[in-house]
N, C-alpha and C. Protein backbone atom coordinates (compact mmCIF):
# COMPACT_ATOMS: atom_id res chain seq x y z
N UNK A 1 29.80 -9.99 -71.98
CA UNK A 1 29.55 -8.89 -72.91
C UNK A 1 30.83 -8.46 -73.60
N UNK A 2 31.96 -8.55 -72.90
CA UNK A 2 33.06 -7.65 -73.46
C UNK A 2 33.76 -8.84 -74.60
N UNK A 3 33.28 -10.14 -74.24
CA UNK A 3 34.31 -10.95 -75.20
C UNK A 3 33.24 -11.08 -76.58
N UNK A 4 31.81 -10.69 -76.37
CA UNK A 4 31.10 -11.39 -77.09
C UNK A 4 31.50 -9.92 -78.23
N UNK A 5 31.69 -8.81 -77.69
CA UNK A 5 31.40 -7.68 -78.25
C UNK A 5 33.25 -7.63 -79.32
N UNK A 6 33.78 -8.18 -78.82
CA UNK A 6 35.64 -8.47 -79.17
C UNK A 6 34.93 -9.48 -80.56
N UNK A 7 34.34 -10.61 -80.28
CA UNK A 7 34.00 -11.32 -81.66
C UNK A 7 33.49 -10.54 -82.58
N UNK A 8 32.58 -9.92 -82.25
CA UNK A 8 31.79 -9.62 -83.58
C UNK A 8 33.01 -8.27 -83.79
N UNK A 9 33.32 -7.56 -83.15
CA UNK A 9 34.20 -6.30 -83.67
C UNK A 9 35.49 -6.98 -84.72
N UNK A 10 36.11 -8.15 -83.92
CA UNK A 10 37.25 -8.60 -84.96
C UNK A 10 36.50 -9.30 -85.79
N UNK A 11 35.62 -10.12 -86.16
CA UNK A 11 34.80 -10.03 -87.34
C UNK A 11 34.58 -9.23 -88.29
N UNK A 12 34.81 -7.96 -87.93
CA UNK A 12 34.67 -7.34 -88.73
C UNK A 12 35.38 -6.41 -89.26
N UNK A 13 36.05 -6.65 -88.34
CA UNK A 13 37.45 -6.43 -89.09
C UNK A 13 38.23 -6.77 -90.02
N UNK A 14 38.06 -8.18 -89.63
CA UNK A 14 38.69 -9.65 -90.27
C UNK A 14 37.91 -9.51 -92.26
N UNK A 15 36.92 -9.04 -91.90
CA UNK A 15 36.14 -9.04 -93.31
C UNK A 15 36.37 -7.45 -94.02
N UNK A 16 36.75 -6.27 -93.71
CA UNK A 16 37.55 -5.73 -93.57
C UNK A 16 38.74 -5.16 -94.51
N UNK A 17 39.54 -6.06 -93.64
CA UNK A 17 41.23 -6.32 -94.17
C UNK A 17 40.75 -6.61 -95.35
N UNK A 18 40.06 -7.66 -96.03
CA UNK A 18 40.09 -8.29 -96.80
C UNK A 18 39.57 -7.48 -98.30
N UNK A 19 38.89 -6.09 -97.78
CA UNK A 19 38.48 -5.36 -98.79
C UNK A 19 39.21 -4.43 -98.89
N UNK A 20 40.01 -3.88 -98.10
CA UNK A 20 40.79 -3.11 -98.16
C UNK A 20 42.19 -2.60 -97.62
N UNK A 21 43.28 -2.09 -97.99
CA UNK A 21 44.80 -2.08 -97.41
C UNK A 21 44.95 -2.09 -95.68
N UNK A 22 43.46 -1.14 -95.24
CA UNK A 22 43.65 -0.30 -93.88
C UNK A 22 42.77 -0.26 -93.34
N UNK A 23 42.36 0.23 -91.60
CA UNK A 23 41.20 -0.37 -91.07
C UNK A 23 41.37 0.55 -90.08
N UNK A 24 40.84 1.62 -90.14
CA UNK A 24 40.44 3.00 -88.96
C UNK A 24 39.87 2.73 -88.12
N UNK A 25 39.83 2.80 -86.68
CA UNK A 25 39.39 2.32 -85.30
C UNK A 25 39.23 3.51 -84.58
N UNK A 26 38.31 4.04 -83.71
CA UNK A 26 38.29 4.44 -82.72
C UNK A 26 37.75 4.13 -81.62
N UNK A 27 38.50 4.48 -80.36
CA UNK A 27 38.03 3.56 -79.51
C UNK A 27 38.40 4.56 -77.93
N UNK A 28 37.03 3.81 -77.51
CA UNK A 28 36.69 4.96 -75.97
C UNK A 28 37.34 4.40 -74.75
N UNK A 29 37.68 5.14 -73.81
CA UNK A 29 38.85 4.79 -72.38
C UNK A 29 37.85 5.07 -71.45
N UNK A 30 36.97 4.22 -70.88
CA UNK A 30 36.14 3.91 -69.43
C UNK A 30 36.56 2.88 -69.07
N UNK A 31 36.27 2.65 -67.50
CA UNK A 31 36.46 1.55 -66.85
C UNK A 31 35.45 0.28 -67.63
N UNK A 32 34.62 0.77 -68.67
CA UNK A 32 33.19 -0.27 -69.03
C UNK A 32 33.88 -1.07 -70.66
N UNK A 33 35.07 0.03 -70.71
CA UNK A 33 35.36 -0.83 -71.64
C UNK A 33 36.91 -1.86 -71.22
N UNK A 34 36.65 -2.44 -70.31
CA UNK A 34 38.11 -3.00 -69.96
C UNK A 34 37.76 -4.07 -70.12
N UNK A 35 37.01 -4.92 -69.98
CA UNK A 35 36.59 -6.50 -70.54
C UNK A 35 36.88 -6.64 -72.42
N UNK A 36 35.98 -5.70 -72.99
CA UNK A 36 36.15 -5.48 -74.25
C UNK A 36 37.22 -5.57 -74.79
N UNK A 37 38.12 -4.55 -74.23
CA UNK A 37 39.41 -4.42 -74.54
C UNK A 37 40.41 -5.33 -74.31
N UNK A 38 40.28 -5.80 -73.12
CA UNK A 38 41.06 -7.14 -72.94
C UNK A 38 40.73 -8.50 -73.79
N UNK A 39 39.60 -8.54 -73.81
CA UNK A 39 39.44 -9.76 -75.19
C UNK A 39 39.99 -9.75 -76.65
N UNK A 40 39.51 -8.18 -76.70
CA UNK A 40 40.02 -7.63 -78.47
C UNK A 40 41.92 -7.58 -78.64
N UNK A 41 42.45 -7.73 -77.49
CA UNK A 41 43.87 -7.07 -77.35
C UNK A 41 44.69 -8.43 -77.50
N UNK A 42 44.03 -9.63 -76.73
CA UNK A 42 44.35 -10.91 -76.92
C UNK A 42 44.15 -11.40 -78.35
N UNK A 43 43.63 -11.11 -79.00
CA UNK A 43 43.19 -11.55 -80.40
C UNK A 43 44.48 -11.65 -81.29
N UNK A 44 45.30 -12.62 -81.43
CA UNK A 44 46.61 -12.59 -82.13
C UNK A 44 46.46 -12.65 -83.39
N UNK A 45 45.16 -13.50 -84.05
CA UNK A 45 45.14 -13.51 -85.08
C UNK A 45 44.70 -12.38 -86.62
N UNK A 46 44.72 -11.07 -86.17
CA UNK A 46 44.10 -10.16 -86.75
C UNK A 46 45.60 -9.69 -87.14
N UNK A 47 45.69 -9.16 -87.76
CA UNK A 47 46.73 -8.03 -89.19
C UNK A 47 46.75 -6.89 -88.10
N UNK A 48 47.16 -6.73 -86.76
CA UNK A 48 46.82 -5.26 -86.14
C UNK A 48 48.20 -4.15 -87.26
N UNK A 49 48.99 -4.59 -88.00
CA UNK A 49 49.79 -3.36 -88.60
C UNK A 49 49.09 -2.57 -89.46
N UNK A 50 48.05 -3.23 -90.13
CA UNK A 50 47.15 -2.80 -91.04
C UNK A 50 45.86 -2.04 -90.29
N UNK A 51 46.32 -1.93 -89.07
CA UNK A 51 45.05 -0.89 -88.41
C UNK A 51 45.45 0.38 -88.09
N UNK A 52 45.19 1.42 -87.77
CA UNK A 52 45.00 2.92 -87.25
C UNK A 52 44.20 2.88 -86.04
N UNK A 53 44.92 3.34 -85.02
CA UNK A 53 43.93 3.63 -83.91
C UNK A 53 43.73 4.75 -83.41
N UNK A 54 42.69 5.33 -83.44
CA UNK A 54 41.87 6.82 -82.64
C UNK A 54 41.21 6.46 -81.54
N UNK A 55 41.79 7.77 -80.46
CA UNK A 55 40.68 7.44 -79.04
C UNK A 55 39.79 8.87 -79.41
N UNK A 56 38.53 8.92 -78.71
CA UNK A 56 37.81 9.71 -79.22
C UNK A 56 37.59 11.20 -77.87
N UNK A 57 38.14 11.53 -76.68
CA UNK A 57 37.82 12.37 -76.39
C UNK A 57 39.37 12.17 -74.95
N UNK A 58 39.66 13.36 -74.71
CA UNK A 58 40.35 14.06 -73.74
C UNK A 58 40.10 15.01 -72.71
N UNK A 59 40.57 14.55 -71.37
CA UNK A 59 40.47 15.69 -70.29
C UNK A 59 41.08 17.17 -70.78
N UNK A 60 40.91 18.13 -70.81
CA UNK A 60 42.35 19.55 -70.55
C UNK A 60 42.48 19.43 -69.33
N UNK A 61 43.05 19.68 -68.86
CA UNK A 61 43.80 20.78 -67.67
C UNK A 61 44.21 19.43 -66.42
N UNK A 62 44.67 18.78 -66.94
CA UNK A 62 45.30 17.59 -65.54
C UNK A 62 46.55 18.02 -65.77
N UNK A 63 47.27 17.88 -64.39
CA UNK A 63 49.10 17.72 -64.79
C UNK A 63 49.33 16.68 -65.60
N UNK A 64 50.46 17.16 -66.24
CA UNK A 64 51.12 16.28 -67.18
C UNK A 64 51.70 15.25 -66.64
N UNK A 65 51.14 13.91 -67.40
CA UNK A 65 52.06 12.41 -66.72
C UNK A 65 50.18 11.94 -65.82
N UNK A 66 49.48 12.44 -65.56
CA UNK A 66 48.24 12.07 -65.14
C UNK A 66 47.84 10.51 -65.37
N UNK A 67 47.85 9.93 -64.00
CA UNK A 67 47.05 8.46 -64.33
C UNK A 67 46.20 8.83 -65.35
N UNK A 68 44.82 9.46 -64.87
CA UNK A 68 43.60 9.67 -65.41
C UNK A 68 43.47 10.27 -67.18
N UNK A 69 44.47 10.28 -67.43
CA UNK A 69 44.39 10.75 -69.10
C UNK A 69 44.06 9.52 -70.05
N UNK A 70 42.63 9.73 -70.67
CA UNK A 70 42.40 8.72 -71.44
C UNK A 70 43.34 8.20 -72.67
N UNK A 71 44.74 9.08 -73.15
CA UNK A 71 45.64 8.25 -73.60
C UNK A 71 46.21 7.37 -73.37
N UNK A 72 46.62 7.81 -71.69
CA UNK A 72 47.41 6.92 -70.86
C UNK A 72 46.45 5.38 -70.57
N UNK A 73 45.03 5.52 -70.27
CA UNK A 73 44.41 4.31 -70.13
C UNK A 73 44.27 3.34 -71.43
N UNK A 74 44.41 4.12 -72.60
CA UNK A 74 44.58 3.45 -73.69
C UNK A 74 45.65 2.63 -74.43
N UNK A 75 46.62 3.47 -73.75
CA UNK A 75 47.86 2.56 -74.25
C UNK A 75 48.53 1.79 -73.27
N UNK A 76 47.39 1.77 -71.98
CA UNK A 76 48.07 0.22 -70.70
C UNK A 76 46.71 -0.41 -71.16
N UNK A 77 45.60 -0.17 -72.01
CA UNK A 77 44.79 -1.25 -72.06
C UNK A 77 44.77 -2.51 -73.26
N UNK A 78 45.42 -1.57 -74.48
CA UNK A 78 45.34 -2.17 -75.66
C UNK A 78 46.67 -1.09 -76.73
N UNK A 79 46.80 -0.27 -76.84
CA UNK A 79 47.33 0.70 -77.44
C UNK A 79 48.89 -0.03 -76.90
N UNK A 80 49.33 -0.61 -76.55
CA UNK A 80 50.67 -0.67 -75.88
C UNK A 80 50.81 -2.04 -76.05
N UNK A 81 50.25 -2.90 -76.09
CA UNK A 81 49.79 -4.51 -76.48
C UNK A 81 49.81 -4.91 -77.97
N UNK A 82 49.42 -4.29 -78.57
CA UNK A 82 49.62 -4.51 -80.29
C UNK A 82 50.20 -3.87 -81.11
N UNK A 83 50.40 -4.28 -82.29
CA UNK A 83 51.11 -3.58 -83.06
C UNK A 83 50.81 -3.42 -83.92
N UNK A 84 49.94 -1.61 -83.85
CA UNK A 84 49.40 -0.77 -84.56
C UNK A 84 49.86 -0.38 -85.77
N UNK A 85 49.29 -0.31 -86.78
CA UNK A 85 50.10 0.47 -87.69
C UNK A 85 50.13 1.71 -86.99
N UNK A 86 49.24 2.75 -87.15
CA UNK A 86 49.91 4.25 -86.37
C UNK A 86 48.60 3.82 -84.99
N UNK A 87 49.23 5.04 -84.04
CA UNK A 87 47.95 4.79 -82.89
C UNK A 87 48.31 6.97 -82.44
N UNK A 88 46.92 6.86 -82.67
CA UNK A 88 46.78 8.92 -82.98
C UNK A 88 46.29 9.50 -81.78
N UNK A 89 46.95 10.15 -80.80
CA UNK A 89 46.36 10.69 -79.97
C UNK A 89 46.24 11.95 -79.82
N UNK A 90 44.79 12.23 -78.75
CA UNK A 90 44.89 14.08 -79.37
C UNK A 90 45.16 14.47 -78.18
N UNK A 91 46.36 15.37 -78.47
CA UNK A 91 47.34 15.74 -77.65
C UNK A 91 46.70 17.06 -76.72
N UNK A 92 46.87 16.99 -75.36
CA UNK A 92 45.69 17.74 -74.72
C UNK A 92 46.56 18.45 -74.22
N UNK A 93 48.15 18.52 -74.22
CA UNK A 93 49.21 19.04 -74.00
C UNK A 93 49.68 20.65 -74.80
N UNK A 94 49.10 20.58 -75.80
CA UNK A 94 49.25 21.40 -77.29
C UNK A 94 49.16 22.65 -76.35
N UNK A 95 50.07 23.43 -77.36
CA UNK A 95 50.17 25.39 -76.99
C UNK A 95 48.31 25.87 -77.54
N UNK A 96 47.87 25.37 -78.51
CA UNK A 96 46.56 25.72 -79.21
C UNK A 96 45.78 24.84 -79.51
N UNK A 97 44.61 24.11 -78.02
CA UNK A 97 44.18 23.46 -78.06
C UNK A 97 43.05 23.96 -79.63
N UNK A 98 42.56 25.01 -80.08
CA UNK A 98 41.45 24.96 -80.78
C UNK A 98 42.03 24.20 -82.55
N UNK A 99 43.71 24.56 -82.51
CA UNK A 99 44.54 24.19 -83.51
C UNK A 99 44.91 22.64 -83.63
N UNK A 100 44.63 22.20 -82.36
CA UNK A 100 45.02 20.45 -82.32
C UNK A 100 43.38 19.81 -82.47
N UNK A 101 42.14 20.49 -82.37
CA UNK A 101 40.95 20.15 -82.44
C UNK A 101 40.95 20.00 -84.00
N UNK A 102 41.44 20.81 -84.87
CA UNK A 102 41.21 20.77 -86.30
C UNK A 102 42.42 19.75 -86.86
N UNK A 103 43.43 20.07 -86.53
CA UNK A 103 44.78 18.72 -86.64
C UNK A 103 43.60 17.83 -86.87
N UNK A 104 43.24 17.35 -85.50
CA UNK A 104 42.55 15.84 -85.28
C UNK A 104 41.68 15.50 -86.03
N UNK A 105 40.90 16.64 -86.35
CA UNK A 105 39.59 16.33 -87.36
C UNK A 105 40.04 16.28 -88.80
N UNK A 106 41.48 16.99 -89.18
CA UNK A 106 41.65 16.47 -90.80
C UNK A 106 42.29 15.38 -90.57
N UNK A 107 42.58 14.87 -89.82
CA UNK A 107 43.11 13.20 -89.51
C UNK A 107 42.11 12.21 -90.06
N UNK A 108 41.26 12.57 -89.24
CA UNK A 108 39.83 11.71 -89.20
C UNK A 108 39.80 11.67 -90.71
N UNK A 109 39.37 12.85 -91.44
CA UNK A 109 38.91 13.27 -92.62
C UNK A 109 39.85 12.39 -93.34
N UNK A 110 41.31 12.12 -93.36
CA UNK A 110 42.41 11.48 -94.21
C UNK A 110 42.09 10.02 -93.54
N UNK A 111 41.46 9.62 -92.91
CA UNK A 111 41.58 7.87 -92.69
C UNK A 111 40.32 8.10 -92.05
N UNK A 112 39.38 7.74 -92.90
CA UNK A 112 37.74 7.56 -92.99
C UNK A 112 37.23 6.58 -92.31
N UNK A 113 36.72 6.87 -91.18
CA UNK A 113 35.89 5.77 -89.64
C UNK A 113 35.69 4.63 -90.67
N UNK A 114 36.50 3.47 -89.86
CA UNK A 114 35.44 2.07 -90.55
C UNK A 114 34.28 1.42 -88.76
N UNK A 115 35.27 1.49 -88.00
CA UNK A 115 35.00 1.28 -86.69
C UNK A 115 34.83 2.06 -85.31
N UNK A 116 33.60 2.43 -84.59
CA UNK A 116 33.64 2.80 -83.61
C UNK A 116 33.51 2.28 -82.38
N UNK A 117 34.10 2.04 -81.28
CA UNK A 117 33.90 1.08 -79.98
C UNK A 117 33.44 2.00 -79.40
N UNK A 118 32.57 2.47 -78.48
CA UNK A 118 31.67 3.58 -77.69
C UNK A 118 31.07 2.93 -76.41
N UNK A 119 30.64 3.72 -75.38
CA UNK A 119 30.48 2.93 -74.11
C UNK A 119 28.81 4.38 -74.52
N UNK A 120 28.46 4.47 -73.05
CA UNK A 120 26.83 5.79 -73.17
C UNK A 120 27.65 5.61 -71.95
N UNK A 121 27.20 7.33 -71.48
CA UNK A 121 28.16 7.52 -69.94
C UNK A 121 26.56 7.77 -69.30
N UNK A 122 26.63 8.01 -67.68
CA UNK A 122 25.56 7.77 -67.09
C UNK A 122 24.32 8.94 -67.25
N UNK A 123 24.79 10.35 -67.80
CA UNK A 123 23.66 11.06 -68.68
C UNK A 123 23.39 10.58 -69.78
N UNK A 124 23.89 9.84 -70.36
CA UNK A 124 23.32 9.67 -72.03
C UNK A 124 24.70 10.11 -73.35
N UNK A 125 25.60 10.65 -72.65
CA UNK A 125 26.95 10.82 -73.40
C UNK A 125 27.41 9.45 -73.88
N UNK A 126 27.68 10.19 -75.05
CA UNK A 126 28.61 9.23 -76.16
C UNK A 126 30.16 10.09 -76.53
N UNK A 127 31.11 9.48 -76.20
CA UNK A 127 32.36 10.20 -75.77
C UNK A 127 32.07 11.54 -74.81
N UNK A 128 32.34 12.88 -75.11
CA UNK A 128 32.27 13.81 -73.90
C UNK A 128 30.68 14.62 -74.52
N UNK A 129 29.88 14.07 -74.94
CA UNK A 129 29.34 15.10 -75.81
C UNK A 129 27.48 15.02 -74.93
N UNK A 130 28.03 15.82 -73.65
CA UNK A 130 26.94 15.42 -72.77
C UNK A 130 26.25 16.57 -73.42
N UNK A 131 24.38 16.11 -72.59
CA UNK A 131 23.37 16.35 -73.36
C UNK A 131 23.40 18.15 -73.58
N UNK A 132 24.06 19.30 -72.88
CA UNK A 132 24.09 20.23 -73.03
C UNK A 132 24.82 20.79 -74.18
N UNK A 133 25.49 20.23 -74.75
CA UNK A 133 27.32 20.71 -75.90
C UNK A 133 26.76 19.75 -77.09
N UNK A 134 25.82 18.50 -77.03
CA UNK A 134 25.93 17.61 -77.63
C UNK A 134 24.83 17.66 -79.05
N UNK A 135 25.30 17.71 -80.34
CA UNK A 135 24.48 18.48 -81.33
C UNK A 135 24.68 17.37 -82.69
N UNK A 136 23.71 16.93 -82.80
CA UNK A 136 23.85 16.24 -83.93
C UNK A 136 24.27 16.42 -85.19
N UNK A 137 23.86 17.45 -85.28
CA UNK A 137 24.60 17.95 -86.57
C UNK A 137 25.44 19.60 -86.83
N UNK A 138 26.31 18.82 -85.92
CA UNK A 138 27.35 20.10 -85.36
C UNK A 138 28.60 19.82 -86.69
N UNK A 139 29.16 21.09 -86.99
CA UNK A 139 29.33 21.26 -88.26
C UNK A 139 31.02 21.12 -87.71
N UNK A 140 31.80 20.93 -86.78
CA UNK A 140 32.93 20.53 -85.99
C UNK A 140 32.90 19.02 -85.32
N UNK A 141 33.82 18.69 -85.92
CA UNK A 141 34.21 16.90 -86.13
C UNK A 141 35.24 17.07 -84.85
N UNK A 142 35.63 17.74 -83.93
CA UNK A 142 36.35 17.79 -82.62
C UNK A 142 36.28 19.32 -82.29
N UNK A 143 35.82 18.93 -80.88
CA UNK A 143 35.88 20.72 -80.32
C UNK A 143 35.76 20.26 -78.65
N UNK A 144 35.88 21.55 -78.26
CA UNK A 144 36.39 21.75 -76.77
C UNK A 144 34.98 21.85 -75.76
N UNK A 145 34.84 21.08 -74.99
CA UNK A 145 33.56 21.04 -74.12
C UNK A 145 33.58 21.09 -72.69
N UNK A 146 32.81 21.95 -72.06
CA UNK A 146 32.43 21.71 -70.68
C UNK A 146 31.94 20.49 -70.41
N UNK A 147 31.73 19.88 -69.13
CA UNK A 147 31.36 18.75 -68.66
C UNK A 147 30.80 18.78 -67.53
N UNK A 148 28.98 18.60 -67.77
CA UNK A 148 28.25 18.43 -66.96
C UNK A 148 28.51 17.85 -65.28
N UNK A 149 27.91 18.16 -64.21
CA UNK A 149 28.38 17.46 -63.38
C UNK A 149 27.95 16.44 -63.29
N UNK A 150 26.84 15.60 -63.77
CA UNK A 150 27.05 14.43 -63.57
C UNK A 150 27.60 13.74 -64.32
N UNK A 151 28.31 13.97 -65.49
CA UNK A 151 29.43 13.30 -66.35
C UNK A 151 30.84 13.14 -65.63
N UNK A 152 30.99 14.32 -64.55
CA UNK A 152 32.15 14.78 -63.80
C UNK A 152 32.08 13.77 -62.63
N UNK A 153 30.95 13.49 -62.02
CA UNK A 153 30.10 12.84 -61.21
C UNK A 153 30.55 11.51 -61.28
N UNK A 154 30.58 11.07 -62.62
CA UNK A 154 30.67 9.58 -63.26
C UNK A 154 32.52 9.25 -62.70
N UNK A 155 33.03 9.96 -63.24
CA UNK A 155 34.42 9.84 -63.14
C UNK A 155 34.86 9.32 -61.40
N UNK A 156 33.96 9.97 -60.71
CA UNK A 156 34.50 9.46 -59.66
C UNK A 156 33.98 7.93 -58.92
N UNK A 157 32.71 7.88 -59.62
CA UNK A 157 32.22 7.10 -59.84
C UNK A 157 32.54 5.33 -60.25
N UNK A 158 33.25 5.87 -60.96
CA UNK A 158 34.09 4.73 -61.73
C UNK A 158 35.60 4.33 -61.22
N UNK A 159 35.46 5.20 -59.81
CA UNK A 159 36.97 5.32 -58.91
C UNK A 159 37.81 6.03 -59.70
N UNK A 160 38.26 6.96 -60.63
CA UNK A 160 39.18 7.30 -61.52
C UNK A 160 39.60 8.83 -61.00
N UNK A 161 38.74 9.39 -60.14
CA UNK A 161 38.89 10.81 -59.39
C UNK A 161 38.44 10.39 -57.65
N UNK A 162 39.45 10.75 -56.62
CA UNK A 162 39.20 10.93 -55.16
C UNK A 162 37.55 11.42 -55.53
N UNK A 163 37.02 12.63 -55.87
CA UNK A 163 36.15 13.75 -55.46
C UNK A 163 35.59 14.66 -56.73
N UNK A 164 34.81 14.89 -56.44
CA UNK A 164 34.39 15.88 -58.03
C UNK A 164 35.27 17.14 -58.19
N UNK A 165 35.82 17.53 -57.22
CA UNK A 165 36.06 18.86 -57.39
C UNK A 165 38.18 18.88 -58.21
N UNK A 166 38.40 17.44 -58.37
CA UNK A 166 39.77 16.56 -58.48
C UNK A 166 39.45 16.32 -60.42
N UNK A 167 38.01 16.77 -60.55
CA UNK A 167 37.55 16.04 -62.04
C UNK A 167 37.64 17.47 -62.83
N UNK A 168 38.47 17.21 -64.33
CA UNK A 168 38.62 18.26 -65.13
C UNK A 168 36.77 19.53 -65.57
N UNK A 169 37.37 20.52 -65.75
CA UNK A 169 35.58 21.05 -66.13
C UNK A 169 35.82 21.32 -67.31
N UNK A 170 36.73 20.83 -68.55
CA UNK A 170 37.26 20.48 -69.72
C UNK A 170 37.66 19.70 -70.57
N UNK A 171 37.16 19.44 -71.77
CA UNK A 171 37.61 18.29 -72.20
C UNK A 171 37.72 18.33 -74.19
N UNK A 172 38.45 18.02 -74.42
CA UNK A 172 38.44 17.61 -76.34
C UNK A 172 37.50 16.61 -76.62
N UNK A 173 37.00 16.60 -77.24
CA UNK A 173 36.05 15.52 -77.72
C UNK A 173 35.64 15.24 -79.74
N UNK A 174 35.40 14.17 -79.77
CA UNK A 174 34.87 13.84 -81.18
C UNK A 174 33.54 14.41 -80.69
N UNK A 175 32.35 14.93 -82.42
CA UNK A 175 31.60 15.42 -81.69
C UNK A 175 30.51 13.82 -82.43
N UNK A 176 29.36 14.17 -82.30
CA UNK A 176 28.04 12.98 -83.04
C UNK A 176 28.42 12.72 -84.43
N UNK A 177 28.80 13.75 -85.33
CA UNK A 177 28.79 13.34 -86.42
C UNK A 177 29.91 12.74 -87.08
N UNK A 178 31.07 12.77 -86.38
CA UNK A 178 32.48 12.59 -86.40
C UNK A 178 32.12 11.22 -86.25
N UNK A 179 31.50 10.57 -84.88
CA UNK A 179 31.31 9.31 -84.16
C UNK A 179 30.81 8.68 -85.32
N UNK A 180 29.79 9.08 -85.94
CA UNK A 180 28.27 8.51 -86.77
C UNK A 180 28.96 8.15 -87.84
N UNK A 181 29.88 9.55 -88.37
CA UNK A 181 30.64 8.64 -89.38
C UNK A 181 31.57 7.09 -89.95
N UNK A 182 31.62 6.50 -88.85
CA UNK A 182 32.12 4.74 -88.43
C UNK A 182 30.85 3.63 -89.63
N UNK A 183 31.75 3.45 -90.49
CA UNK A 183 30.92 2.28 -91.00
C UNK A 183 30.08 1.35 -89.79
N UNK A 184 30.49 1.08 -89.15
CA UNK A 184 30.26 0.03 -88.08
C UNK A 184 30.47 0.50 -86.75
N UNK A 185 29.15 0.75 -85.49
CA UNK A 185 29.42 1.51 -84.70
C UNK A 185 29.01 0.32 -83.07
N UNK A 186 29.79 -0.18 -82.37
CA UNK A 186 29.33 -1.10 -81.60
C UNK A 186 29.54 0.02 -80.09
N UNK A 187 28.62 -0.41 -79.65
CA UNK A 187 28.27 0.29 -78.15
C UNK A 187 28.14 -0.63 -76.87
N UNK A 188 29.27 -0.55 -76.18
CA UNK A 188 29.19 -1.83 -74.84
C UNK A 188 28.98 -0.86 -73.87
N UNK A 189 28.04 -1.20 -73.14
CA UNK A 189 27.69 -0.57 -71.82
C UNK A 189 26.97 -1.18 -70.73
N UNK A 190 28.16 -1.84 -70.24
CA UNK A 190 27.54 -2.63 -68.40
C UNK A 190 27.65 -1.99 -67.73
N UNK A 191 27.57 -2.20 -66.28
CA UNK A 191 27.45 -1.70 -65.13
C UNK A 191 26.04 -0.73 -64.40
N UNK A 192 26.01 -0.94 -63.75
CA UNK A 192 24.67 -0.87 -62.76
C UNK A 192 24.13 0.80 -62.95
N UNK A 193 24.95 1.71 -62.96
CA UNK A 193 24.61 2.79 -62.52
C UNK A 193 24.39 3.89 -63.62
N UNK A 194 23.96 2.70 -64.48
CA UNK A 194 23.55 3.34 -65.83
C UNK A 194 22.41 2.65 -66.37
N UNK A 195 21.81 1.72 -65.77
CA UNK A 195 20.45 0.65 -65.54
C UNK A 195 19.28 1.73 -65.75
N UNK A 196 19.07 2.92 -64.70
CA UNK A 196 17.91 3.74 -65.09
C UNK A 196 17.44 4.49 -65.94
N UNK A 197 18.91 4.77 -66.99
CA UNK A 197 18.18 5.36 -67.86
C UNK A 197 18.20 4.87 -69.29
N UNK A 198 18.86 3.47 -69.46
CA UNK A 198 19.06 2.66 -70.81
C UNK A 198 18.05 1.46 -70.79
N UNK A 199 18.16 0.35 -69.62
CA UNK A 199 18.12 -0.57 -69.43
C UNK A 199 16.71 -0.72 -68.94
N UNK A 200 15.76 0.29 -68.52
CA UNK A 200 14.67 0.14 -67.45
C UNK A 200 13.20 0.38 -68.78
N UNK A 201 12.22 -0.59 -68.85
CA UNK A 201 11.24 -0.27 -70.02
C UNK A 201 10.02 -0.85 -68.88
């Protein structure tokens, strides 16, 4: 799944480049996307200077330097491996998180989604935007969210937290319409413990 999902994404990339100077990416930090990422990261033959990379959602409140910060998993998975033209992270560190939520979203707004890489977490979340916070046509392109417990649940799940009570109850996130905006939106999602509520007809 993860290499097949690396072809068609640099495909389309590759077609792309070719229409235009620059090539906006965002891209999600789960353990479900580490196959993906490792195929797409090997890919030598793509223009990566001519890309922009966005990750789409953040813990608050971990110590600083945190394994578990989806920047940090991003730039030992792929973010640290190529050579990005810029690679944008939203800084969960900031004196005014509600001031780095709007930063991020006129970012977005100045380098217009061509690509989204997205995993579905084991409620039905697409980045942090579990089914309680999660609004389709929410008029905020990044904002600050609680996190269900079984989204919190997931984390440990995925080995990335000892215990639930070790898992942030905060997080930055892109919201649906921010996501939706991606010319091209590919969604990889293996693993077992997300079978009952995608996979089961």
């Amino acid at each position: 799944m993860g290499l097949s999902a690396a072809i068609e994404v640099a495909e389309i990339i590759t077609i792309l480049l070719k229409q235009q100077p620059e090539v906006n990416l965002i891209f999600a930090a789960a353990p479900s996307q580490n196959e993906f990422l490792a195929e797409l990261s090997a890919m030598n033959d793509i223009d990566w200077q001519r890309i922009n990379a966005f990750h789409m959602d953040e813990y608050l409140g971990l110590p600083v330097g945190a394994p578990q910060e989806f920047g940090f998993f991003l730039k030992n998975q792929i973010f640290g491996k190529l050579p990005f033209r810029t690679i944008n992270y939203l800084n969960r560190n900031c004196l005014n998180v509600d001031e780095e939520c709007k930063r991020y979203a006129e970012l977005l707004r100045q380098h217009p989604v061509d690509i989204v890489c997205m995993g579905i977490g084991e409620n039905g979340h697409i980045a942090f935007n579990d089914p309680h916070v999660a609004k389709f046509n929410d008029p905020k392109w990044v904002k600050i969210v609680d996190l269900d417990k079984t989204s919190r649940m997931q984390q440990v799940n995925d080995d990335c937290f000892t215990s639930i009570d070790k898992v942030p109850l905060y997080a930055i996130t892109l919201t649906i319409p921010a996501l939706m905006k991606g010319k091209y939106l590919f969604c990889i999602v293996p693993s077992r413990t997300k079978a009952p509520d995608y996979y089961r007809s």
